[in-house]
N, C-alpha and C. Protein backbone atom coordinates (compact mmCIF):
# COMPACT_ATOMS: atom_id res chain seq x y z
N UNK A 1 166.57 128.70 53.51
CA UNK A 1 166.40 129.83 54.38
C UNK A 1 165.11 130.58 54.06
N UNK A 2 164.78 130.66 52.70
CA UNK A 2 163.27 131.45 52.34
C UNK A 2 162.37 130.75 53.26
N UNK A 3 162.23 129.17 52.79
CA UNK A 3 161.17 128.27 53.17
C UNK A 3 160.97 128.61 54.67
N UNK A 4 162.18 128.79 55.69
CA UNK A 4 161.97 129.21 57.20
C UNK A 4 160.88 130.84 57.26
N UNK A 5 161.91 131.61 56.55
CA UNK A 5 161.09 132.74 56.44
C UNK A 5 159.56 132.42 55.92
N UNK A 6 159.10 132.19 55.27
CA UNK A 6 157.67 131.98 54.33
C UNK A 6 157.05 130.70 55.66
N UNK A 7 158.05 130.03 56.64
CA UNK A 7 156.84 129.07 57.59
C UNK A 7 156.54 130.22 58.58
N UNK A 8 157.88 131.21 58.88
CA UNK A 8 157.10 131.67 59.88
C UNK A 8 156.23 132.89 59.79
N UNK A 9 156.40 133.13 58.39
CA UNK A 9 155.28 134.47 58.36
C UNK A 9 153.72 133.59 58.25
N UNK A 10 153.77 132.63 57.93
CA UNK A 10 152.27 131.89 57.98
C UNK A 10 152.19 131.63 59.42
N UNK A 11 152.70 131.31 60.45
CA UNK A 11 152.99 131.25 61.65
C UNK A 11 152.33 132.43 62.38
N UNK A 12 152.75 133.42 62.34
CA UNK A 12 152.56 134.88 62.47
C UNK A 12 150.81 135.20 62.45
N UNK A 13 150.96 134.79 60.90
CA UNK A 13 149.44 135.07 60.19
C UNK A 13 148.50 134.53 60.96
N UNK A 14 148.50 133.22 61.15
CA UNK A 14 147.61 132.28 61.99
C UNK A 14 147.49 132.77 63.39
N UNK A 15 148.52 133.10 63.90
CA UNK A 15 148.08 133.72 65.54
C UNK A 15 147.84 135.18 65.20
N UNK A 16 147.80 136.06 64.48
CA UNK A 16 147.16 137.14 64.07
C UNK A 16 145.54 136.90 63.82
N UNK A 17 145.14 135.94 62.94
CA UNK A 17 143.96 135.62 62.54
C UNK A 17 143.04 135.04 63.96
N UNK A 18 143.77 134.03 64.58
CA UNK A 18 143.38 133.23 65.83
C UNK A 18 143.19 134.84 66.73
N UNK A 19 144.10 135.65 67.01
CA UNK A 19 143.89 136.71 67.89
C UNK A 19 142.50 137.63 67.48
N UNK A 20 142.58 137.85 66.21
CA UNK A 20 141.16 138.61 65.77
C UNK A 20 140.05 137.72 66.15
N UNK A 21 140.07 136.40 65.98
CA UNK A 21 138.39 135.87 66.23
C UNK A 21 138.65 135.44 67.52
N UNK A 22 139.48 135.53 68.32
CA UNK A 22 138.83 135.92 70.29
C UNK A 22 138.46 137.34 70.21
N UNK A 23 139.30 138.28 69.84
CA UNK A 23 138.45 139.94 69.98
C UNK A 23 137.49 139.74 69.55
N UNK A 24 136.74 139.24 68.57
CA UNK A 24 135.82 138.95 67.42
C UNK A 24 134.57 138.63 68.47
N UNK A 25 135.35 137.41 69.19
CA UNK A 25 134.13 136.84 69.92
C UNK A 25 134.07 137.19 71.34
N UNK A 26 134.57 138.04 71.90
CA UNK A 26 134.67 138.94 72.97
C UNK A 26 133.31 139.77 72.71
N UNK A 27 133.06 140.48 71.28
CA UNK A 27 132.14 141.24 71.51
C UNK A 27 130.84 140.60 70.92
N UNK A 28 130.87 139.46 70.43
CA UNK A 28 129.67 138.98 69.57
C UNK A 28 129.41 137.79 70.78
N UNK A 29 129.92 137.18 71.11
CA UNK A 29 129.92 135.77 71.67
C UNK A 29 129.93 136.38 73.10
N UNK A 30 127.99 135.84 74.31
CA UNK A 30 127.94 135.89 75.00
C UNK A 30 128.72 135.40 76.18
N UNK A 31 128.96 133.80 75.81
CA UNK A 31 130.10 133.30 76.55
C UNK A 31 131.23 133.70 77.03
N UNK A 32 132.07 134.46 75.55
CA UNK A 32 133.36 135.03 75.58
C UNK A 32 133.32 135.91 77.09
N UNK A 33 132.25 136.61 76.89
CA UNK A 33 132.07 137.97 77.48
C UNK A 33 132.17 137.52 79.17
N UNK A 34 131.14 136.74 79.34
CA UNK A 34 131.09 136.13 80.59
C UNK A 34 132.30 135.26 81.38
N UNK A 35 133.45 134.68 80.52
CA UNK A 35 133.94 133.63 81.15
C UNK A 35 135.17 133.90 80.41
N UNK A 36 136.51 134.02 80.79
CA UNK A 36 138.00 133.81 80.37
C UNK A 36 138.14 133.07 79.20
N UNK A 37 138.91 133.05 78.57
CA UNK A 37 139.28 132.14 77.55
C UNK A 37 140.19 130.92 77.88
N UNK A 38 140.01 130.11 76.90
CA UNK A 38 140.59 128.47 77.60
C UNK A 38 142.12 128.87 77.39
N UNK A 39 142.92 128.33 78.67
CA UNK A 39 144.10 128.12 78.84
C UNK A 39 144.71 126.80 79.61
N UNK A 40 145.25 126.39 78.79
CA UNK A 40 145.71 125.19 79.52
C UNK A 40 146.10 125.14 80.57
N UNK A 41 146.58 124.29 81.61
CA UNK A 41 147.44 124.21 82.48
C UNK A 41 148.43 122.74 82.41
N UNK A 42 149.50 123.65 83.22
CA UNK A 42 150.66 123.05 82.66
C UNK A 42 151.84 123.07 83.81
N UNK A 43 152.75 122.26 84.16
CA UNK A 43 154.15 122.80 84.68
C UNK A 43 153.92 121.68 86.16
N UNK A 44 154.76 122.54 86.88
CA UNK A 44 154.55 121.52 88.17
C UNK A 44 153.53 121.39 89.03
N UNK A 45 152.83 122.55 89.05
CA UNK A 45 151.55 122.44 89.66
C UNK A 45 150.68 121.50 89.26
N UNK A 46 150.81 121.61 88.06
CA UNK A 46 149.33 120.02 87.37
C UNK A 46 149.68 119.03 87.36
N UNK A 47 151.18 118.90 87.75
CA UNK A 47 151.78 117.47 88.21
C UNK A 47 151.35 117.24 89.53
N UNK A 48 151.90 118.14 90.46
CA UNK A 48 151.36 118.22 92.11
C UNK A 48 150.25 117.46 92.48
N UNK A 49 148.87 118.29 91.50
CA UNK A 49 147.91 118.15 91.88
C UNK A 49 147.35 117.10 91.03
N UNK A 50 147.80 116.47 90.62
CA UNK A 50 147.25 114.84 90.14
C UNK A 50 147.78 114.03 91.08
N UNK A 51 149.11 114.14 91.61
CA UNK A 51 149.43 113.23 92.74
C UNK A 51 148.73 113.52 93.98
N UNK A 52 148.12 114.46 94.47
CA UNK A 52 147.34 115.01 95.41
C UNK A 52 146.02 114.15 95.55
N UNK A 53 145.39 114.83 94.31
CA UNK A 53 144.25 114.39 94.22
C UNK A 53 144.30 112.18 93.60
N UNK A 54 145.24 111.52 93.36
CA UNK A 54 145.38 110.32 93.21
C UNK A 54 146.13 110.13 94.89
N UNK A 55 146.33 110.58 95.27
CA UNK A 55 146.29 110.10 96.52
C UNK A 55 144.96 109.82 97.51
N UNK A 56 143.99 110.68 97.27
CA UNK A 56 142.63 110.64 97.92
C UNK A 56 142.03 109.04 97.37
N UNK A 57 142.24 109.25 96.07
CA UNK A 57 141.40 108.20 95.36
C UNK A 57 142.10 107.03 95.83
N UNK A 58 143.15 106.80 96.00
CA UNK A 58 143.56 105.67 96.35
C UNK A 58 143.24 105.25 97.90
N UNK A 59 143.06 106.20 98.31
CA UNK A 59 142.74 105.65 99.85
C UNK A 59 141.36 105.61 99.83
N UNK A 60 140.56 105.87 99.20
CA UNK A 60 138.87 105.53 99.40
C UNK A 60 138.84 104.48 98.83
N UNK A 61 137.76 103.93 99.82
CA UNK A 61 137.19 102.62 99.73
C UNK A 61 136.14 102.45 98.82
N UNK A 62 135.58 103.91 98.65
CA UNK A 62 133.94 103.54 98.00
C UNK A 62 134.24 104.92 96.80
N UNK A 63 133.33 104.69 95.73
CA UNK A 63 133.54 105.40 94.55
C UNK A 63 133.23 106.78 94.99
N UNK A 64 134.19 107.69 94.42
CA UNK A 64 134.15 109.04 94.49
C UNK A 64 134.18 109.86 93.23
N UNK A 65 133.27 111.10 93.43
CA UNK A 65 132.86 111.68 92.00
C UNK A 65 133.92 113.16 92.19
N UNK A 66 134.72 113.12 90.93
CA UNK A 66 135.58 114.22 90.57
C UNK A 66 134.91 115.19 90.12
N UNK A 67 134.84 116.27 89.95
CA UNK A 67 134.39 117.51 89.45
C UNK A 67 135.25 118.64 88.53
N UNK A 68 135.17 118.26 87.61
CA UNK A 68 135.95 119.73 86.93
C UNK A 68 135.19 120.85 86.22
N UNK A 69 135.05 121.48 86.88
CA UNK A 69 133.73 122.56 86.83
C UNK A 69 135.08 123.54 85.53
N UNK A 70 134.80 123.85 83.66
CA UNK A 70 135.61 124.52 83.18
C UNK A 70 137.09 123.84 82.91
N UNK A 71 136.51 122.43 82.66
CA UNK A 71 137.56 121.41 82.43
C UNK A 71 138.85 121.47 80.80
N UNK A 72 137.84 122.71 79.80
CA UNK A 72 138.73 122.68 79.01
C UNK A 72 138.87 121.69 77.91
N UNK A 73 139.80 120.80 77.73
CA UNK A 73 139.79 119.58 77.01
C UNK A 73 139.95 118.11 77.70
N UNK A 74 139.67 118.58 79.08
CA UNK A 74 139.94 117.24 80.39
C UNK A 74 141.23 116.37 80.37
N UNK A 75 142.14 117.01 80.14
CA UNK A 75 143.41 116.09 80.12
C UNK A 75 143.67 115.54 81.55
N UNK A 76 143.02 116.68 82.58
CA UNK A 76 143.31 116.24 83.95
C UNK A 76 142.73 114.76 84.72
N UNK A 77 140.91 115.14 84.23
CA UNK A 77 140.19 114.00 84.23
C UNK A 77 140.46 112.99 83.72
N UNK A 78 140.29 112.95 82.20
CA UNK A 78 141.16 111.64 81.49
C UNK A 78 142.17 111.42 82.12
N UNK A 79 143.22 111.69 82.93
CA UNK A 79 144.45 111.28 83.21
C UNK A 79 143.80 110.59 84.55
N UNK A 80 142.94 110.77 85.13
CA UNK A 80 142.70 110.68 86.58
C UNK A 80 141.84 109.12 86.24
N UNK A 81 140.84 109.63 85.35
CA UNK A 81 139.71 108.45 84.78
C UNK A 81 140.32 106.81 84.45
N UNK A 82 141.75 107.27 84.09
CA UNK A 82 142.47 106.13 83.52
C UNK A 82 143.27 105.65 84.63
N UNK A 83 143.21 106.16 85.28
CA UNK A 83 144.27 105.74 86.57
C UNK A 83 142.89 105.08 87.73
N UNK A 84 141.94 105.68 87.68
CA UNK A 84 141.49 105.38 88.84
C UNK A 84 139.86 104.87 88.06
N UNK A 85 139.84 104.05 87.44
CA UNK A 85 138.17 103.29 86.74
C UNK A 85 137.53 103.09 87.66
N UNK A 86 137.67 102.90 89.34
CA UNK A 86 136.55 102.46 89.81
C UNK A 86 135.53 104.09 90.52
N UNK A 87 136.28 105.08 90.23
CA UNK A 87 136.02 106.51 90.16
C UNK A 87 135.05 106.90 89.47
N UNK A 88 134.17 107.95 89.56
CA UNK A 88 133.51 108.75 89.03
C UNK A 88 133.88 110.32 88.48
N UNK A 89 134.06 110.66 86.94
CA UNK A 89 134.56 111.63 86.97
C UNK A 89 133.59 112.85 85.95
N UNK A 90 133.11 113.84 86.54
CA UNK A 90 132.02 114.74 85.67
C UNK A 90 133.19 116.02 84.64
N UNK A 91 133.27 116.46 83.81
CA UNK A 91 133.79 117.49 83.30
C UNK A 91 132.67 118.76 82.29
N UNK A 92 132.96 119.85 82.80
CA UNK A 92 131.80 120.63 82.79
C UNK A 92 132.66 121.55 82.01
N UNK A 93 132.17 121.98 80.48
CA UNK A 93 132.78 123.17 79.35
C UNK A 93 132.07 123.75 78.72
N UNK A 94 131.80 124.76 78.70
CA UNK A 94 130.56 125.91 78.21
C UNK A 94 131.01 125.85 76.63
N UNK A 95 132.52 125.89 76.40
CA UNK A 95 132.88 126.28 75.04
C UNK A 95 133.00 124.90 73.95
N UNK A 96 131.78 124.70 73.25
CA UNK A 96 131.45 123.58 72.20
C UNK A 96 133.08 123.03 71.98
N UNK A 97 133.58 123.88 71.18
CA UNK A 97 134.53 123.09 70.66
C UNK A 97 135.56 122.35 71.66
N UNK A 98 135.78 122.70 72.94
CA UNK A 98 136.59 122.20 74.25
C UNK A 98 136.10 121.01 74.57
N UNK A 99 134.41 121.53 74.52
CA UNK A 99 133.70 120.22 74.49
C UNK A 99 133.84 118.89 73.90
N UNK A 100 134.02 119.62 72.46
CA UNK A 100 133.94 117.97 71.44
C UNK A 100 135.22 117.66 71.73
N UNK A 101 136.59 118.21 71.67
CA UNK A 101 137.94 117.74 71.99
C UNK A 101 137.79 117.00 72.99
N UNK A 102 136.96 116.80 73.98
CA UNK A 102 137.19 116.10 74.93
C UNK A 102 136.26 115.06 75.25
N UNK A 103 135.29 115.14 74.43
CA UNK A 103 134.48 113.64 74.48
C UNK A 103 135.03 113.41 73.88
N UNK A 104 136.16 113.63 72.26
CA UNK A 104 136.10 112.34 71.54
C UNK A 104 137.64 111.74 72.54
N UNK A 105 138.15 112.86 73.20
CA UNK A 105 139.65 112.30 73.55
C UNK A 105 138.75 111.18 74.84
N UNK A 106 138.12 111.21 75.49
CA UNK A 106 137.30 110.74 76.63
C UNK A 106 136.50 109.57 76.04
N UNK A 107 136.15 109.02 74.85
CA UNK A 107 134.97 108.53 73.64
C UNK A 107 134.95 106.81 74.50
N UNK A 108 136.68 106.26 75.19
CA UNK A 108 136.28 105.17 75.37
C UNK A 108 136.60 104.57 77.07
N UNK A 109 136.59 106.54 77.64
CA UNK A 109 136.49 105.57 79.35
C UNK A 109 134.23 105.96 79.46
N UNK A 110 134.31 105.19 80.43
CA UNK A 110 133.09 104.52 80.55
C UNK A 110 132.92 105.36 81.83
N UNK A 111 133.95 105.95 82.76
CA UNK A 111 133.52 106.68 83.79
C UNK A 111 134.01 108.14 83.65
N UNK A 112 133.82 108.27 82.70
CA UNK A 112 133.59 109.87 82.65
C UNK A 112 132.34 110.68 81.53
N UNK A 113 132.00 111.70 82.25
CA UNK A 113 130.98 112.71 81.86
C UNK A 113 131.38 113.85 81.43
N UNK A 114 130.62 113.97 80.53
CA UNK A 114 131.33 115.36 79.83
C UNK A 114 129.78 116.14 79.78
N UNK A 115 129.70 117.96 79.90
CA UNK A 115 128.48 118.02 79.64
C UNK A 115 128.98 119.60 79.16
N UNK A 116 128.40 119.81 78.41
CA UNK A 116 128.71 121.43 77.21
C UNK A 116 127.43 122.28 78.05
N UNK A 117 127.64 122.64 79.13
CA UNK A 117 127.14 124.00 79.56
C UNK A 117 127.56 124.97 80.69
N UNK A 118 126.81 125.48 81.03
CA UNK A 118 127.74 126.83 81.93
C UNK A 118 127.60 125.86 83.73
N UNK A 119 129.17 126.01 84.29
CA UNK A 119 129.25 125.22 85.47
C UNK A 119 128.53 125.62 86.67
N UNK A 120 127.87 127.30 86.60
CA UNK A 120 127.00 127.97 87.41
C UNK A 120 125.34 127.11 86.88
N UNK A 121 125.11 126.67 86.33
CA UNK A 121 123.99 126.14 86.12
C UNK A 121 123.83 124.81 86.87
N UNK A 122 124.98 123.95 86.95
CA UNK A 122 125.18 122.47 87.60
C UNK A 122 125.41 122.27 88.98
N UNK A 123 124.36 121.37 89.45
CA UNK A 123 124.76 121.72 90.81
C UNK A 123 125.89 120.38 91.42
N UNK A 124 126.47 121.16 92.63
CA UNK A 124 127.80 120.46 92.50
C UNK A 124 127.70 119.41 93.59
N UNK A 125 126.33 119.34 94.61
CA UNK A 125 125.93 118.40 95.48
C UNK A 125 126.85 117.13 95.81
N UNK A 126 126.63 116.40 94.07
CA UNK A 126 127.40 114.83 94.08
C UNK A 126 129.26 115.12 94.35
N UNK A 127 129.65 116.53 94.19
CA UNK A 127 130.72 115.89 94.09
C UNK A 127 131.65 115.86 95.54
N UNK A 128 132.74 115.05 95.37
CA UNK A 128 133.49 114.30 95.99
C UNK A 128 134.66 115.32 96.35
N UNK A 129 135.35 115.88 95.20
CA UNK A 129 136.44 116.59 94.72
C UNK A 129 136.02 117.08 93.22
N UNK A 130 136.68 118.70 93.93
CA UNK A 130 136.43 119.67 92.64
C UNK A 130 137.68 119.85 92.56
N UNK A 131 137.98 120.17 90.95
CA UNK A 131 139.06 120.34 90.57
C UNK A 131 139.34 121.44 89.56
N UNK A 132 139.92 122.79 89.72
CA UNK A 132 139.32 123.58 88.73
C UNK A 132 140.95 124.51 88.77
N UNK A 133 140.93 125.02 87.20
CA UNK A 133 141.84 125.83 86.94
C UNK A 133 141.11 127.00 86.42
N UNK A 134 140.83 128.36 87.07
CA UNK A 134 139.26 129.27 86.86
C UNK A 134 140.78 130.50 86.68
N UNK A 135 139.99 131.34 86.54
CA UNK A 135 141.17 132.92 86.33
C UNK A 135 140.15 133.67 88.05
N UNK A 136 140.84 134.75 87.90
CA UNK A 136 140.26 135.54 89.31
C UNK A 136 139.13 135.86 89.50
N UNK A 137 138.34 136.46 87.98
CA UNK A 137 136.93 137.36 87.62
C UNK A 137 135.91 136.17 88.24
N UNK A 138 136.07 134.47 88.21
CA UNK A 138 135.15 133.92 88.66
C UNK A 138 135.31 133.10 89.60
N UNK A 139 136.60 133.29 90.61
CA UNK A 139 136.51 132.59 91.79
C UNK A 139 135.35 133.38 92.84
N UNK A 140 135.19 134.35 93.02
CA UNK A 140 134.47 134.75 94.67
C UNK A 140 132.94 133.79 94.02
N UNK A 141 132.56 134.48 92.62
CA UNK A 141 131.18 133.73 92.68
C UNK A 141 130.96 131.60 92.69
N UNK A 142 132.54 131.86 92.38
CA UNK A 142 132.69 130.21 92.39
C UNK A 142 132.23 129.34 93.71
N UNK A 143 133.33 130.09 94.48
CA UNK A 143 133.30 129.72 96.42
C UNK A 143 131.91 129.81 96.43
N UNK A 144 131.28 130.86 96.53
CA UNK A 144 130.17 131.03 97.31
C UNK A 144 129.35 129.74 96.66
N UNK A 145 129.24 129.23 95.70
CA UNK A 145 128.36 127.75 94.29
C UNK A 145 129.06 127.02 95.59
N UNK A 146 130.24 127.12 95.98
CA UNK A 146 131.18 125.48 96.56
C UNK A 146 130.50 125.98 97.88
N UNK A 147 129.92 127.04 98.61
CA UNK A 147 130.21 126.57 100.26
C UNK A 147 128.32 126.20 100.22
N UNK A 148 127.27 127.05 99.14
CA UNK A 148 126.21 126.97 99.43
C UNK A 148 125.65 125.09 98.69
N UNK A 149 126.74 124.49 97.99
CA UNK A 149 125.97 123.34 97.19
C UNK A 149 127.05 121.66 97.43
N UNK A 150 128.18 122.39 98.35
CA UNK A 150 128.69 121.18 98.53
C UNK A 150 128.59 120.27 100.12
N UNK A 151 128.99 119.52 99.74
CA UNK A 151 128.23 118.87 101.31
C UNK A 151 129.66 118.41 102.25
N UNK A 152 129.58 118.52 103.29
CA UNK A 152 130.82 118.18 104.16
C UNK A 152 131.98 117.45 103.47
N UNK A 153 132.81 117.85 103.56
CA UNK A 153 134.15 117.07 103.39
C UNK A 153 134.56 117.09 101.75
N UNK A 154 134.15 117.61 100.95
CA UNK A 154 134.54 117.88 99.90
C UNK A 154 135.71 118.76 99.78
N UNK A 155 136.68 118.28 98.94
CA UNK A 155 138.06 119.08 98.71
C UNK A 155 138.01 119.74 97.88
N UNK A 156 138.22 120.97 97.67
CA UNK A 156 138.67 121.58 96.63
C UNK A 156 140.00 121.69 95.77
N UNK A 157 140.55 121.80 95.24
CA UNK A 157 141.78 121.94 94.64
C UNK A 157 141.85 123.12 93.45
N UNK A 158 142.57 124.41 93.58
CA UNK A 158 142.24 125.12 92.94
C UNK A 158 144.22 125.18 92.29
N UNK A 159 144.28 125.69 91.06
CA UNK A 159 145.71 125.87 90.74
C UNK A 159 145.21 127.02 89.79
N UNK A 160 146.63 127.84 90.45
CA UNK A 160 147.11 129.07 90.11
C UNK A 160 146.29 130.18 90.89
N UNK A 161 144.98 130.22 91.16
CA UNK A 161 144.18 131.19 91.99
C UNK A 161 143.38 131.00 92.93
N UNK A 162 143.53 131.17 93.80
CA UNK A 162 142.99 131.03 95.04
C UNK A 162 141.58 131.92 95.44
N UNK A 163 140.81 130.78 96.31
CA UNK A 163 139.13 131.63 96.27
C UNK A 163 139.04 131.96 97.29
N UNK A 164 138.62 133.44 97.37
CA UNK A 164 138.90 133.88 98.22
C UNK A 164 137.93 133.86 99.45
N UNK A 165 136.58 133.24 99.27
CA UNK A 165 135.71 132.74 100.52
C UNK A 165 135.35 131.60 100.87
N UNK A 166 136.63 131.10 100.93
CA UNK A 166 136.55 129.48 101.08
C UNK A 166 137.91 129.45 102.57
N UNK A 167 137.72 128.70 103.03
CA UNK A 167 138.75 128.56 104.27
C UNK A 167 139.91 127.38 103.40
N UNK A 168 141.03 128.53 103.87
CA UNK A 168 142.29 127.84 103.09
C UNK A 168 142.79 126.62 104.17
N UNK A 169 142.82 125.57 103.58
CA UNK A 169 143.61 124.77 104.38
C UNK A 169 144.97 124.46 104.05
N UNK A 170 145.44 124.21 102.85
CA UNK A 170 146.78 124.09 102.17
C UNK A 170 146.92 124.75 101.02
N UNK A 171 148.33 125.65 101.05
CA UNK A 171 148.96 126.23 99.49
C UNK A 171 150.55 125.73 99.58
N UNK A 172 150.04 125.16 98.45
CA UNK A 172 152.03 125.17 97.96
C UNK A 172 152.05 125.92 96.64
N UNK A 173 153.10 126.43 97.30
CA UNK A 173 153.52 126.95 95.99
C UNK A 173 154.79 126.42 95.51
N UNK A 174 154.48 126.82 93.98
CA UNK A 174 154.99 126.05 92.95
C UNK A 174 155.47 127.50 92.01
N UNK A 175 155.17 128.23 92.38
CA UNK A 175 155.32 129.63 91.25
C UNK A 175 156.88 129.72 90.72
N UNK A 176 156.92 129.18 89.52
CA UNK A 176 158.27 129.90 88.61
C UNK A 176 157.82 130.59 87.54
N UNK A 177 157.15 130.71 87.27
CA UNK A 177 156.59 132.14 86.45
C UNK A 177 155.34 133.41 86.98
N UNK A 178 155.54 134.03 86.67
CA UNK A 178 154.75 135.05 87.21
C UNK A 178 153.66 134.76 86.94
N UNK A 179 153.03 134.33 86.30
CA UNK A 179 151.46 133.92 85.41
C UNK A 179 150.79 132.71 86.24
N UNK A 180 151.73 131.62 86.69
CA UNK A 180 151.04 130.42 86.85
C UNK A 180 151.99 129.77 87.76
N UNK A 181 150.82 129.03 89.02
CA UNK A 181 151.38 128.55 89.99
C UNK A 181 150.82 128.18 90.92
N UNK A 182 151.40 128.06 92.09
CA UNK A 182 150.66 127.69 93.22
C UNK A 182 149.38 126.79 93.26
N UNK A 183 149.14 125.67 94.36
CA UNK A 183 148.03 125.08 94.92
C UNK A 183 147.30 125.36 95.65
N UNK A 184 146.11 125.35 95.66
CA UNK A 184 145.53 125.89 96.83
C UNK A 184 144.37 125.06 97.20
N UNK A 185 144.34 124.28 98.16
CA UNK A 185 143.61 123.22 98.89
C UNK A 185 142.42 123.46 100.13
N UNK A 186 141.28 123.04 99.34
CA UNK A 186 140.61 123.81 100.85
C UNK A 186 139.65 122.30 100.69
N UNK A 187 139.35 122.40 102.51
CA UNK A 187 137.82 121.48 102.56
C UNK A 187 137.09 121.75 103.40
N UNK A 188 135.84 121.67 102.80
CA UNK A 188 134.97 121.83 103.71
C UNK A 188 134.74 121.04 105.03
């Protein structure tokens, strides 16, 4: 019974410590400041929208380039990359360490890109389908990157927040928690 007590006060400690160096880097770390902190996604929505978006891929004939503009650790891509090799898939993460988690998890598909900088810098021309899990503070400037740099017929797929100058074509919702949910499908 100690040993439980003594795991979870180290338990405790560690997300105490982990909580100080995001405040930490909130005020030191330009990035922090600019862009949300990484949160996974998870639940039925990121199920949804892999069958969504593997449905496109399967019906094209000719190679199509994925986009995950703030991809995180690319579990989505890798999942997509492995399912669909004759695909093209880019993943775009400002935050180094998200970065390296995901080239080395990514180290042996051959069609995917990984690139460690800010997704407002990249232009999104090539892609096919964007795929992005963003918080609210950077959807309007997002849309406006998607309507001025993407070219006809590109899908968007947004989960959990919806942009708000983009023409909605499909939402499902999926919401069982207050935090996280819903699809939201637009194309140009």
């Amino acid at each position: 019974m100690i040993w439980l007590a003594i795991l979870l006060e180290v338990v405790l400690l560690g997300l105490a410590l982990w909580l100080c160096l995001v405040i930490g880097k909130l005020f030191f770390v330009k990035g922090y400041r600019d862009y949300p902190p990484f949160v996974p996604s998870f639940g039925q929505t990121k199920k949804l929208e892999f069958a969504k978006i593997s449905k496109l891929l399967q019906k094209s004939s000719v190679p199509l380039t994925v986009l995950d503009p703030g991809c995180g650790t690319a579990d989505l891509l890798i999942k997509l990359a492995k399912a669909f090799p004759q695909h093209s898939f880019v993943g775009i993460e400002w935050n180094k360490g998200l970065y390296e988690t995901a080239k080395f998890k990514s180290r042996k598909l051959t069609n995917v890109t990984l690139l460690c900088q800010d997704m407002f810098d990249y232009s999104f021309v090539k892609a096919d389908i964007i795929v992005c899990f963003l918080m609210a503070p950077l959807m309007e400037r997002f849309g406006e990157k998607i309507k001025s740099e993407c070219k006809k017929g590109v899908v968007v797929f947004s989960n959990t927040f919806s942009i708000p100058n983009l023409p909605l074509t499909e939402e499902i919702k999926t919401r069982k928690f207050l935090l996280f949910g819903n699809l939201y499908i637009y194309k140009l």
